[in-house]
PDB file of N, CA and C in Angstrom:
ATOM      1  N   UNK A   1     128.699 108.110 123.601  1.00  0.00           N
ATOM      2  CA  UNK A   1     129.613 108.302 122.484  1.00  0.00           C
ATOM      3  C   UNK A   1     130.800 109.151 122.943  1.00  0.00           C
ATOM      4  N   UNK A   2     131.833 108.639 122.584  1.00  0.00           N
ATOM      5  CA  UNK A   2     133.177 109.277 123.069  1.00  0.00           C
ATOM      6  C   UNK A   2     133.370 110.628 122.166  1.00  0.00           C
ATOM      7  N   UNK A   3     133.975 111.790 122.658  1.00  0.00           N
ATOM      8  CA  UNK A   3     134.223 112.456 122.051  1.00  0.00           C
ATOM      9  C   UNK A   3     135.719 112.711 121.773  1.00  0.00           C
ATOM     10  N   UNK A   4     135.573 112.952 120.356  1.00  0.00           N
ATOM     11  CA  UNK A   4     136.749 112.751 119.401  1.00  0.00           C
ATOM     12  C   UNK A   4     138.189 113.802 120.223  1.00  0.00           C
ATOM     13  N   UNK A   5     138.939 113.034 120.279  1.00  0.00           N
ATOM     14  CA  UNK A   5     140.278 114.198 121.280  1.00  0.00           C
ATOM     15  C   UNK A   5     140.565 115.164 119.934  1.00  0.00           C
ATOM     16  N   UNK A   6     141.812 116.145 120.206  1.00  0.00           N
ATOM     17  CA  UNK A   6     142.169 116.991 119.771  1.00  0.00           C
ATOM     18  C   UNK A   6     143.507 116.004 119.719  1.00  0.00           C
ATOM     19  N   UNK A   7     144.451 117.088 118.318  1.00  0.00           N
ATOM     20  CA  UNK A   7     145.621 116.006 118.316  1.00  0.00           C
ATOM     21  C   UNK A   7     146.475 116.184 119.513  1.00  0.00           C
ATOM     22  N   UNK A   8     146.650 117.060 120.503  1.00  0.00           N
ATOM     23  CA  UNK A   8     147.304 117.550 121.601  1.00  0.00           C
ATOM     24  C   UNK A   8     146.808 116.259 122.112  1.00  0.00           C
ATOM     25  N   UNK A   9     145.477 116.639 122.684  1.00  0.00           N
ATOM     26  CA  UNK A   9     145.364 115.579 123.828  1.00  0.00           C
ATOM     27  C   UNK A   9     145.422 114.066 123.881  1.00  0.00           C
ATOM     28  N   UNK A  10     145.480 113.594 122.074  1.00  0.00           N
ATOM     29  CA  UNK A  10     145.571 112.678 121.870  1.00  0.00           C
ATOM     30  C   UNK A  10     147.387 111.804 122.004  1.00  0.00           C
ATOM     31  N   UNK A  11     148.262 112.787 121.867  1.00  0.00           N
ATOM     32  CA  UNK A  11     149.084 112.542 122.287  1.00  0.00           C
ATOM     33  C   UNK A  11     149.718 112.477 123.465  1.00  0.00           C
ATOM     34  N   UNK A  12     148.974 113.491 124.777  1.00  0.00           N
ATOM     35  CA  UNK A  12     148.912 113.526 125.679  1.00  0.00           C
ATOM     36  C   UNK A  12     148.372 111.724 126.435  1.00  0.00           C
ATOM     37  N   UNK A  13     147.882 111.486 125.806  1.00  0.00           N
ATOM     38  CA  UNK A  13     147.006 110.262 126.374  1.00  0.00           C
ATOM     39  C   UNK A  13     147.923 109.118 125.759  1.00  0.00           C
ATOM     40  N   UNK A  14     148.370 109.105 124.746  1.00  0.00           N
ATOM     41  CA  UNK A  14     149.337 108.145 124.188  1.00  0.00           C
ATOM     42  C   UNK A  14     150.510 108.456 125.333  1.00  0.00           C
ATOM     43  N   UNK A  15     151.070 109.585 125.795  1.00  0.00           N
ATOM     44  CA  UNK A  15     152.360 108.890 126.789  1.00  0.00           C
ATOM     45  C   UNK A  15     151.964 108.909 128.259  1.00  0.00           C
ATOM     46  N   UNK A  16     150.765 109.067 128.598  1.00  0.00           N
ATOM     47  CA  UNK A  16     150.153 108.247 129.640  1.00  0.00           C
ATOM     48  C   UNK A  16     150.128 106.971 129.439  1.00  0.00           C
ATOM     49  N   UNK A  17     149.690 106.451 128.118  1.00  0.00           N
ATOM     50  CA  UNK A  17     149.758 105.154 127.779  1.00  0.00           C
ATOM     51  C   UNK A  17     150.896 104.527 127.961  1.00  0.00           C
ATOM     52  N   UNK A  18     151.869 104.965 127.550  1.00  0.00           N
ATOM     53  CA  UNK A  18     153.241 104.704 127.306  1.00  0.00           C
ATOM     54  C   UNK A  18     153.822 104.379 128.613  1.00  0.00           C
ATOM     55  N   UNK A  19     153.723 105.587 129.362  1.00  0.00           N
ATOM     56  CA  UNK A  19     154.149 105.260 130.670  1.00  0.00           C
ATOM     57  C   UNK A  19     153.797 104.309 132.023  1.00  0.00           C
ATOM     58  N   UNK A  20     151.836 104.302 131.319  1.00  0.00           N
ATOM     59  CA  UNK A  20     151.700 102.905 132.107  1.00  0.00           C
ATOM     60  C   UNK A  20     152.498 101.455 131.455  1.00  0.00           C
ATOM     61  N   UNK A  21     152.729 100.941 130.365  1.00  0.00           N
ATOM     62  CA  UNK A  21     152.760  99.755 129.671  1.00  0.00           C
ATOM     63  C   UNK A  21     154.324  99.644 130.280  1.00  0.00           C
ATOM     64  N   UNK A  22     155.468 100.895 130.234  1.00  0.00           N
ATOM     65  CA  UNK A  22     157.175 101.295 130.337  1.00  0.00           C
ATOM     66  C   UNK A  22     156.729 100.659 132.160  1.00  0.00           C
ATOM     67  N   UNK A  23     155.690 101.173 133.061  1.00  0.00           N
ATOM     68  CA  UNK A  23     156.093 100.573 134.357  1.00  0.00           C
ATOM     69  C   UNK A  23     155.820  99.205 134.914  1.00  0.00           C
ATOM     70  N   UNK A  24     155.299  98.535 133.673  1.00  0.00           N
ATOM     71  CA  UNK A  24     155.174  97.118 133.777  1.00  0.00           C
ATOM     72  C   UNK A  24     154.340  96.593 135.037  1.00  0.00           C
ATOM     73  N   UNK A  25     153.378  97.673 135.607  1.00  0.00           N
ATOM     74  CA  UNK A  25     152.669  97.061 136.849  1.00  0.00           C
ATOM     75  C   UNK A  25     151.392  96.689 136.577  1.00  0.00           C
ATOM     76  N   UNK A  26     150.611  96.675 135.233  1.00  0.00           N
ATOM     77  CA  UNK A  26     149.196  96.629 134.995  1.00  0.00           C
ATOM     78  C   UNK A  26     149.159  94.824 134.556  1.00  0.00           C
ATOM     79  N   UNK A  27     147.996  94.333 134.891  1.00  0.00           N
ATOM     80  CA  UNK A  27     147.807  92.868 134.400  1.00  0.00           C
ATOM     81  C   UNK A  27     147.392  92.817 132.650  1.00  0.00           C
ATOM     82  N   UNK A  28     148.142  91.413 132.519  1.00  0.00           N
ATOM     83  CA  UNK A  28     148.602  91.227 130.755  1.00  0.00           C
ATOM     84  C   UNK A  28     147.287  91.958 130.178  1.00  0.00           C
ATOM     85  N   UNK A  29     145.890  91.373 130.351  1.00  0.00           N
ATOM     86  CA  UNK A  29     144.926  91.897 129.853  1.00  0.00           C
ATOM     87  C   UNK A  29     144.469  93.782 129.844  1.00  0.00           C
ATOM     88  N   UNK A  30     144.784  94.323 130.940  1.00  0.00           N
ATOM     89  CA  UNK A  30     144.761  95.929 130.794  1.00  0.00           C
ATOM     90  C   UNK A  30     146.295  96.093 129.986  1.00  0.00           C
ATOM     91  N   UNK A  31     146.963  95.340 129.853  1.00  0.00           N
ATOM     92  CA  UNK A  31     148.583  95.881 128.992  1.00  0.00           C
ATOM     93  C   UNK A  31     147.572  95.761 127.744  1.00  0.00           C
ATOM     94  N   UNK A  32     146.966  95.041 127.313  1.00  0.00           N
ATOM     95  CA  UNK A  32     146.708  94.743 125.849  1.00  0.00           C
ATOM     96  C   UNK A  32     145.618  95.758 125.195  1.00  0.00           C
ATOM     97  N   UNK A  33     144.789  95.993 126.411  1.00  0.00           N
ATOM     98  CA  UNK A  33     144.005  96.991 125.933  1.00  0.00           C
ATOM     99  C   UNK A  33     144.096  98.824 125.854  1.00  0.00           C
ATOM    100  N   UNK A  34     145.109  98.901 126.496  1.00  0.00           N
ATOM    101  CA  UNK A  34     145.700  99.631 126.728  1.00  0.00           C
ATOM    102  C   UNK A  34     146.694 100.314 125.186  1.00  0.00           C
ATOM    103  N   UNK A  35     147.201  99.012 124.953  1.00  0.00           N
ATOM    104  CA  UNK A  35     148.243  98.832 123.451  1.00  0.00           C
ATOM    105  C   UNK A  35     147.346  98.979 122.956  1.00  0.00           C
ATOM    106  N   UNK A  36     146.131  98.780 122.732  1.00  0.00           N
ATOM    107  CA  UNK A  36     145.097  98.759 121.531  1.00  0.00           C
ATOM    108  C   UNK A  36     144.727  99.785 121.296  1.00  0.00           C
ATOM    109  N   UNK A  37     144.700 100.933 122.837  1.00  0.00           N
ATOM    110  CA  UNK A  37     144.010 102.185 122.359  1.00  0.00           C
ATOM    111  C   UNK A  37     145.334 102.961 121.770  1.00  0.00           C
ATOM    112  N   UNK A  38     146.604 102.344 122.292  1.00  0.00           N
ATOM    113  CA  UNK A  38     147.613 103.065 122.023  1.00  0.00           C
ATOM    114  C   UNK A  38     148.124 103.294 120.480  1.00  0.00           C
ATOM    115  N   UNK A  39     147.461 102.231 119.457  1.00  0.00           N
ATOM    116  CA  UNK A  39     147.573 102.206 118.121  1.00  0.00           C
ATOM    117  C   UNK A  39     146.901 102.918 117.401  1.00  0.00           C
ATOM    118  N   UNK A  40     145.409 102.633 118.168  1.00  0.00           N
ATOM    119  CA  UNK A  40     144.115 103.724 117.516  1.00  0.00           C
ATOM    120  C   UNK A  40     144.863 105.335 118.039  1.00  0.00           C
ATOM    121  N   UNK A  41     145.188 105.367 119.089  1.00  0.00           N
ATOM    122  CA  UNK A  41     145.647 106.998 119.162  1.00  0.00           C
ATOM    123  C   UNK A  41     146.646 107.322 118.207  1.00  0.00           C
ATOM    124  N   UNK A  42     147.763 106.927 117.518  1.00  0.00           N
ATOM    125  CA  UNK A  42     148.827 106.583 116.568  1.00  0.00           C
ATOM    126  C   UNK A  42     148.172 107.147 115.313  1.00  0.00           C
ATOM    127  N   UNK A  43     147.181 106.259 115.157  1.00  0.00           N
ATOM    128  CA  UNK A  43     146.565 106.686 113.749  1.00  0.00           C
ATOM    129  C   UNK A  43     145.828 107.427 113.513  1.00  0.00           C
ATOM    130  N   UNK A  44     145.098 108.173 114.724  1.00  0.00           N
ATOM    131  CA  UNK A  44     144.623 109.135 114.580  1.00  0.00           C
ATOM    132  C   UNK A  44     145.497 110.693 114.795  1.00  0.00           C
ATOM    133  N   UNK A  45     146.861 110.186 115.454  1.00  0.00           N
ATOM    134  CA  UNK A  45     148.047 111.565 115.117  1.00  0.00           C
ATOM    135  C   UNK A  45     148.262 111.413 113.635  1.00  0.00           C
ATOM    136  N   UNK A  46     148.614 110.050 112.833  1.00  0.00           N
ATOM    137  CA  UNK A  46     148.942 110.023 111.602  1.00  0.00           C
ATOM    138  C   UNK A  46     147.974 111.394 111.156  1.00  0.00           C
ATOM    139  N   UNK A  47     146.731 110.480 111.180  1.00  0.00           N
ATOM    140  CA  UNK A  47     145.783 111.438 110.184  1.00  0.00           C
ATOM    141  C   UNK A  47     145.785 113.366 110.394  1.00  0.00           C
ATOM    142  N   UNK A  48     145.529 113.429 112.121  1.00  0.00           N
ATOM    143  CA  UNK A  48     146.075 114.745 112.015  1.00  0.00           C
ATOM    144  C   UNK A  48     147.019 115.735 111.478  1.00  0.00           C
ATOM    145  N   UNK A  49     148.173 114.726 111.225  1.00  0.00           N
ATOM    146  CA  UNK A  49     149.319 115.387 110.881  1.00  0.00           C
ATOM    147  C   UNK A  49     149.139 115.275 109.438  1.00  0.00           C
ATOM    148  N   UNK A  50     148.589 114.376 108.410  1.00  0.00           N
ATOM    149  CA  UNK A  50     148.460 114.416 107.306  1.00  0.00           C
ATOM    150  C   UNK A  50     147.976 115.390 106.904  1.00  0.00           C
ATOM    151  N   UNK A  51     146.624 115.554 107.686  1.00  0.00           N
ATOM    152  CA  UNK A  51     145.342 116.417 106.770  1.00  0.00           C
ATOM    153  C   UNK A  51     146.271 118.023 107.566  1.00  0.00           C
ATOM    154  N   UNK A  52     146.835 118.452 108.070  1.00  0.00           N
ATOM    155  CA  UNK A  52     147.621 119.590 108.260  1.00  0.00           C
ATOM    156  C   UNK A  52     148.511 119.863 107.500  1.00  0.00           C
ATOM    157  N   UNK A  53     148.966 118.545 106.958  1.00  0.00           N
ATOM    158  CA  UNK A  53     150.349 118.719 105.687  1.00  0.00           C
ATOM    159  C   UNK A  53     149.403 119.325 104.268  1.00  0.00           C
ATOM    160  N   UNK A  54     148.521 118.650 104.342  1.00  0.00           N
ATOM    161  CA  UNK A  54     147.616 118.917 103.285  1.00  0.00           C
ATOM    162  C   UNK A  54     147.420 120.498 103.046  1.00  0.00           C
ATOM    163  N   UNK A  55     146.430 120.981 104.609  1.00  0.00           N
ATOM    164  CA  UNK A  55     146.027 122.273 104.367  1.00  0.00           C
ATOM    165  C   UNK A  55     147.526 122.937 104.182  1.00  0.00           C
ATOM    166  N   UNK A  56     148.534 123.264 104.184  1.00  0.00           N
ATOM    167  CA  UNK A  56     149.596 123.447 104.362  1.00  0.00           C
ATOM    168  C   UNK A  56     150.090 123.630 102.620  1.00  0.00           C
ATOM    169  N   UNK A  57     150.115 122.631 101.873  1.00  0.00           N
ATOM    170  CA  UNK A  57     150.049 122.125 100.547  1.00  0.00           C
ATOM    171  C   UNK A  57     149.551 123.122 100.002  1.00  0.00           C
ATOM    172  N   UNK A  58     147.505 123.063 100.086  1.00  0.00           N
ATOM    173  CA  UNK A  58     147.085 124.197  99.828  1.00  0.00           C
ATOM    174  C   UNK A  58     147.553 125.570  99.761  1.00  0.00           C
ATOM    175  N   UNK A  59     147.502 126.154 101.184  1.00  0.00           N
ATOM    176  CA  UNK A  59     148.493 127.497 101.094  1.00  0.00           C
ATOM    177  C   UNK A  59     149.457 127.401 100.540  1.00  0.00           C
ATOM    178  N   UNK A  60     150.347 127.014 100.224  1.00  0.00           N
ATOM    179  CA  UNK A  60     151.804 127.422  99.636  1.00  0.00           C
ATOM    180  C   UNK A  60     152.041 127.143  98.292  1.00  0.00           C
ATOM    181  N   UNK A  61     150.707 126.574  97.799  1.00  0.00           N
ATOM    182  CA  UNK A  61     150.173 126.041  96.252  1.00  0.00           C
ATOM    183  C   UNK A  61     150.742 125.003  96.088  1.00  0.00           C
ATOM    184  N   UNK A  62     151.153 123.962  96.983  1.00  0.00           N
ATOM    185  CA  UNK A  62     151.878 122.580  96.461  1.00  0.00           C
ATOM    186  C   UNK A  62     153.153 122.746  96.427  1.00  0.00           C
ATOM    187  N   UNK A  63     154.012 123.541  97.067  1.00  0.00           N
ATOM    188  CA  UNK A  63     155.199 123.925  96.628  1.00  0.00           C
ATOM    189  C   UNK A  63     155.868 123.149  97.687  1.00  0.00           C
ATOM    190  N   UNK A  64     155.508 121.893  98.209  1.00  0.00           N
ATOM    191  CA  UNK A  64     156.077 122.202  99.672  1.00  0.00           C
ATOM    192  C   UNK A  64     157.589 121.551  99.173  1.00  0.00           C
ATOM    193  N   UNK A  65     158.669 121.959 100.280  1.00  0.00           N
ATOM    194  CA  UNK A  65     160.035 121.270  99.548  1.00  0.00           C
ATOM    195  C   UNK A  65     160.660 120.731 101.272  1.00  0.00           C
ATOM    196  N   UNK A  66     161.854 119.953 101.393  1.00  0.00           N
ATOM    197  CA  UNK A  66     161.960 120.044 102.280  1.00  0.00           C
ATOM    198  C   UNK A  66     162.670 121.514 103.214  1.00  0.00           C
ATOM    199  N   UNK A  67     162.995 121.080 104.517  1.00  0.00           N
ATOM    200  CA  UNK A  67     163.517 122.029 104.689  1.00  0.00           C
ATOM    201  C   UNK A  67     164.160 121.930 105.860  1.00  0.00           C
ATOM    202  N   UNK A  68     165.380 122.683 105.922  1.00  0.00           N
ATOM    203  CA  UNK A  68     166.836 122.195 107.338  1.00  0.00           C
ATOM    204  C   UNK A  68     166.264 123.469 108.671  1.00  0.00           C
ATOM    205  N   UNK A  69     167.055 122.934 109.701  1.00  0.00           N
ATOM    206  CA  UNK A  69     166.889 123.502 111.158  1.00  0.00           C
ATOM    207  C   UNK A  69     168.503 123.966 110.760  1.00  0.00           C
ATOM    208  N   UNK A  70     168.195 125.533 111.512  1.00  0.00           N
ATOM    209  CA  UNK A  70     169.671 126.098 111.394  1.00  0.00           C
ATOM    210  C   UNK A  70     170.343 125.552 110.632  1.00  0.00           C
ATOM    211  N   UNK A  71     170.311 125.504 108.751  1.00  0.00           N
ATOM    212  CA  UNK A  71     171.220 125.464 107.990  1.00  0.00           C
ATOM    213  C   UNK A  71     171.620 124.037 107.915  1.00  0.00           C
ATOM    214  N   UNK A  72     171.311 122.835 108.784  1.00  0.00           N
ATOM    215  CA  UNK A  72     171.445 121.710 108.847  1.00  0.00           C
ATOM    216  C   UNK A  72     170.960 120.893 107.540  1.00  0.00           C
ATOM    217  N   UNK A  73     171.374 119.761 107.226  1.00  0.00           N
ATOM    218  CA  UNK A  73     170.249 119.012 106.229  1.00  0.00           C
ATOM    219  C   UNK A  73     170.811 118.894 104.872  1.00  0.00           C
TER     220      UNK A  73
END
C-alpha cells in the first residue's frame, strides 16, 4: 500500500512529472501513465488546498474576503 504524499511532495513529484512528459524522451505508453498519475497528483493538491481554505474559514469565522499583494488588486 502506497503511502499517501504530503502536499509538498506531491507537487514535487508532479514537476518531475512534468519534466519527464516537457523532454519528450519516454515511450507513448510510460507518457500516458505517467499523465495519469499526473492528474491523480492535481487532485489531490486540489483537495489539499481546499480542506486548508476550509481550516482557514474556520479560524477567521468565515470571514474570508479577498485580498491584494502590495496594495495591488
Amino acid at each position: 500500500m502506497k503511502k499517501k504524499l504530503s502536499y509538498e511532495e506531491s507537487v514535487a513529484r508532479l514537476e518531475d512529472i512534468i519534466t519527464q512528459l516537457e523532454q519528450g524522451q519516454i515511450p507513448l505508453e510510460q507518457s500516458t501513465t505517467l499523465f495519469t498519475e499526473g492528474i491523480n497528483l492535481v487532485k489531490t493538491c486540489s483537495q489539499y488546498l481546499d480542506q486548508a481554505e476550509e481550516k482557514i474559514k474556520v479560524l477567521v469565522g468565515d470571514k474570508l474576503e479577498d485580498f491584494s499583494i502590495n496594495g495591488e488588486g
